[in-house]
N, C-alpha and C. Protein backbone atom coordinates (compact mmCIF):
# COMPACT_ATOMS: atom_id res chain seq x y z
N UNK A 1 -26.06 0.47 9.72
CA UNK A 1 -26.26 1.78 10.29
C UNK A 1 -24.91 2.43 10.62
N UNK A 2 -23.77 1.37 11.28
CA UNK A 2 -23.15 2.62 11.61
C UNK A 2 -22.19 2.51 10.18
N UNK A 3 -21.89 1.87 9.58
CA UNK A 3 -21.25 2.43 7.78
C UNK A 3 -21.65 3.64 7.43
N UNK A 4 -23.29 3.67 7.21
CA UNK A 4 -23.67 4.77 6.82
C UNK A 4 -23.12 6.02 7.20
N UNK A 5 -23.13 6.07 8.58
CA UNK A 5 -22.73 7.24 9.27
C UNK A 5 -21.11 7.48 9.08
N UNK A 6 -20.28 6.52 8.56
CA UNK A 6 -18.68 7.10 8.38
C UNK A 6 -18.93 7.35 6.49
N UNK A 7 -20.07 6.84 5.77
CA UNK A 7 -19.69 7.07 4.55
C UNK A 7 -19.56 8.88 4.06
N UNK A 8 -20.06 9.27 4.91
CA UNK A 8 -19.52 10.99 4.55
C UNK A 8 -18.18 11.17 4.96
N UNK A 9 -17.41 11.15 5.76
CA UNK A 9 -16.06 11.50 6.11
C UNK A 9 -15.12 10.11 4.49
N UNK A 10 -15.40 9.16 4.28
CA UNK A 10 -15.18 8.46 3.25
C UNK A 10 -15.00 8.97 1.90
N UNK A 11 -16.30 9.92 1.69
CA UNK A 11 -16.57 10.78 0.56
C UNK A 11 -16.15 12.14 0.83
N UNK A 12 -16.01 12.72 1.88
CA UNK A 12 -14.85 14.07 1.98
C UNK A 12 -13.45 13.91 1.21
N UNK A 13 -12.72 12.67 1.90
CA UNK A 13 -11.69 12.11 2.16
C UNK A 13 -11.46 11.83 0.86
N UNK A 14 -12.69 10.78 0.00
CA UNK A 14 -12.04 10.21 -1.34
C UNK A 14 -11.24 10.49 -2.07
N UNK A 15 -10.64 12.23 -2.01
CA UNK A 15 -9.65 12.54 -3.07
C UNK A 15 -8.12 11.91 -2.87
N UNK A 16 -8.27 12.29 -1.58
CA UNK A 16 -6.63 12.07 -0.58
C UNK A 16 -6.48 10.00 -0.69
N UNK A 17 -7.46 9.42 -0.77
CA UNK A 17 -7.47 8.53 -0.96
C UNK A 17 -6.61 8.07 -2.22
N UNK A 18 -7.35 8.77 -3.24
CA UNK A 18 -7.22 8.41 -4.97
C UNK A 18 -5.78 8.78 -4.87
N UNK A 19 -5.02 9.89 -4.50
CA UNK A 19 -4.09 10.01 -4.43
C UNK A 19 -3.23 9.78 -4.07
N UNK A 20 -3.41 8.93 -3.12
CA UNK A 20 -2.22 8.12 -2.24
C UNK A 20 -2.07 6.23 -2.82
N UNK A 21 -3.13 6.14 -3.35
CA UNK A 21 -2.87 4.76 -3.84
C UNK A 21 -2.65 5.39 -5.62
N UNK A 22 -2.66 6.18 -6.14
CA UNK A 22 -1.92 6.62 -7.20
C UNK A 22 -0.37 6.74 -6.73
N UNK A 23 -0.10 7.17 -6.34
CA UNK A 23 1.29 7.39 -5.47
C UNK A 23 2.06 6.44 -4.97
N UNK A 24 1.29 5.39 -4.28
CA UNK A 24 2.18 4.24 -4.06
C UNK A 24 1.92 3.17 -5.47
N UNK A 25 1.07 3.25 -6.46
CA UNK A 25 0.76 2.93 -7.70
C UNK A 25 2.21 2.89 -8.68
N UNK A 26 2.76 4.41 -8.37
CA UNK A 26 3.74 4.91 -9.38
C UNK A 26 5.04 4.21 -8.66
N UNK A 27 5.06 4.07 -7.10
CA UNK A 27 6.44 3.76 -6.40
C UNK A 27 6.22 2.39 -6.89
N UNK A 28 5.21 1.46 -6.79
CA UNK A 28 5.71 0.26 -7.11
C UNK A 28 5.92 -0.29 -8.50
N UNK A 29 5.58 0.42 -9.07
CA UNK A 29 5.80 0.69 -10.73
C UNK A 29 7.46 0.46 -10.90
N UNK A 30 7.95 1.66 -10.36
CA UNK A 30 9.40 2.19 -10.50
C UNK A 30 10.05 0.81 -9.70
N UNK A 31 9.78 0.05 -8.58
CA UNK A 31 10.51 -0.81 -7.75
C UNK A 31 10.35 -1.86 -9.08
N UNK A 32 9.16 -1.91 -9.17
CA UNK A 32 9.49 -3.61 -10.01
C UNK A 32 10.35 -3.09 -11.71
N UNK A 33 10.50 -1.74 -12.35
CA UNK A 33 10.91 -1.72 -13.30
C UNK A 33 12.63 -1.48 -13.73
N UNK A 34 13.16 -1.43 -11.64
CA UNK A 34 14.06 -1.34 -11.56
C UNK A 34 14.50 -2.71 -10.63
N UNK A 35 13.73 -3.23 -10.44
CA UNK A 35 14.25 -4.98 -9.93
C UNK A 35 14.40 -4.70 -8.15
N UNK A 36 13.85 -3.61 -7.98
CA UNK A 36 14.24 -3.40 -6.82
C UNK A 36 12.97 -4.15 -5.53
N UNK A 37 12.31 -4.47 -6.50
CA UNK A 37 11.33 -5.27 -5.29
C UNK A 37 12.09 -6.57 -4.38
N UNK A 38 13.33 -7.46 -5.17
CA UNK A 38 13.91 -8.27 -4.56
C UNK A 38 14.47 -7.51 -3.08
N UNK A 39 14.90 -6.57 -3.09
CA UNK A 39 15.56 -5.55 -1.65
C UNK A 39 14.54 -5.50 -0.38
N UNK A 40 13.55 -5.06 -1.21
CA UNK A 40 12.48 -4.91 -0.17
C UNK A 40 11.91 -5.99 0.52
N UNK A 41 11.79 -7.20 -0.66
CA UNK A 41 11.23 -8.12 0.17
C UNK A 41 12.11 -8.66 1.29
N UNK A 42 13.58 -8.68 0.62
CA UNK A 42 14.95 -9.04 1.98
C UNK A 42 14.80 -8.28 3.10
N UNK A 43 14.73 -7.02 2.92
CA UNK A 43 14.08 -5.96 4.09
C UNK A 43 12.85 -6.52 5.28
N UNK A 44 11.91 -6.83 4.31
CA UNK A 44 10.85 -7.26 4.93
C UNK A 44 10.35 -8.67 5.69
N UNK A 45 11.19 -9.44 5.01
CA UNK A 45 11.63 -10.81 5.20
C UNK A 45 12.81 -10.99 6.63
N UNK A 46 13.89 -9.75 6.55
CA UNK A 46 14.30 -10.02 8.12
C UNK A 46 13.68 -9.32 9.11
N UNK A 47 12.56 -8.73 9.22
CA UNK A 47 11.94 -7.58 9.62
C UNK A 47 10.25 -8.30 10.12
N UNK A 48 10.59 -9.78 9.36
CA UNK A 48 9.13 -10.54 10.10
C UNK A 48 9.33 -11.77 10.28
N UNK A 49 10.70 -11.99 10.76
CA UNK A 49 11.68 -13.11 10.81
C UNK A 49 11.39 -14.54 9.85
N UNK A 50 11.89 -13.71 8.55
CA UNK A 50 11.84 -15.10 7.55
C UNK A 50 10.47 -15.68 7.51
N UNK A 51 8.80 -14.76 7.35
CA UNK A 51 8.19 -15.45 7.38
C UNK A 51 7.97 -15.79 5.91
N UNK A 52 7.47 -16.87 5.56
CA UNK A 52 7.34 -17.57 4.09
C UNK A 52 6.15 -17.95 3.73
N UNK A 53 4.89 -17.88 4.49
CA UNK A 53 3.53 -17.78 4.14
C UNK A 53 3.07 -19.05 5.03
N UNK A 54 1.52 -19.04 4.47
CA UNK A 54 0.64 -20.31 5.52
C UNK A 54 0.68 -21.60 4.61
């Protein structure tokens, strides 16, 4: 019951959706075709103090 009731603001919304994971679609495109994902993960890696998974 209460899903139902947010699936309209969901389906307003869906465009802004499609478009923003198109968008970060194309940025991570460009990071990995320029090698630049290694940066980010260093970024992100001192930024969650060296975590390395479970």
């Amino acid at each position: 019951s209460f899903f139902i009731t947010k699936m309209s603001w969901i389906k307003r919304n869906s465009m802004k959706f499609m478009k923003i994971g198109g968008y970060v679609m194309i940025v991570m495109g460009i990071f990995l075709y320029f090698n630049w994902m290694t940066k980010i993960i260093v970024y992100f890696s001192s930024l969650f103090g060296g975590f390395t998974g479970f």
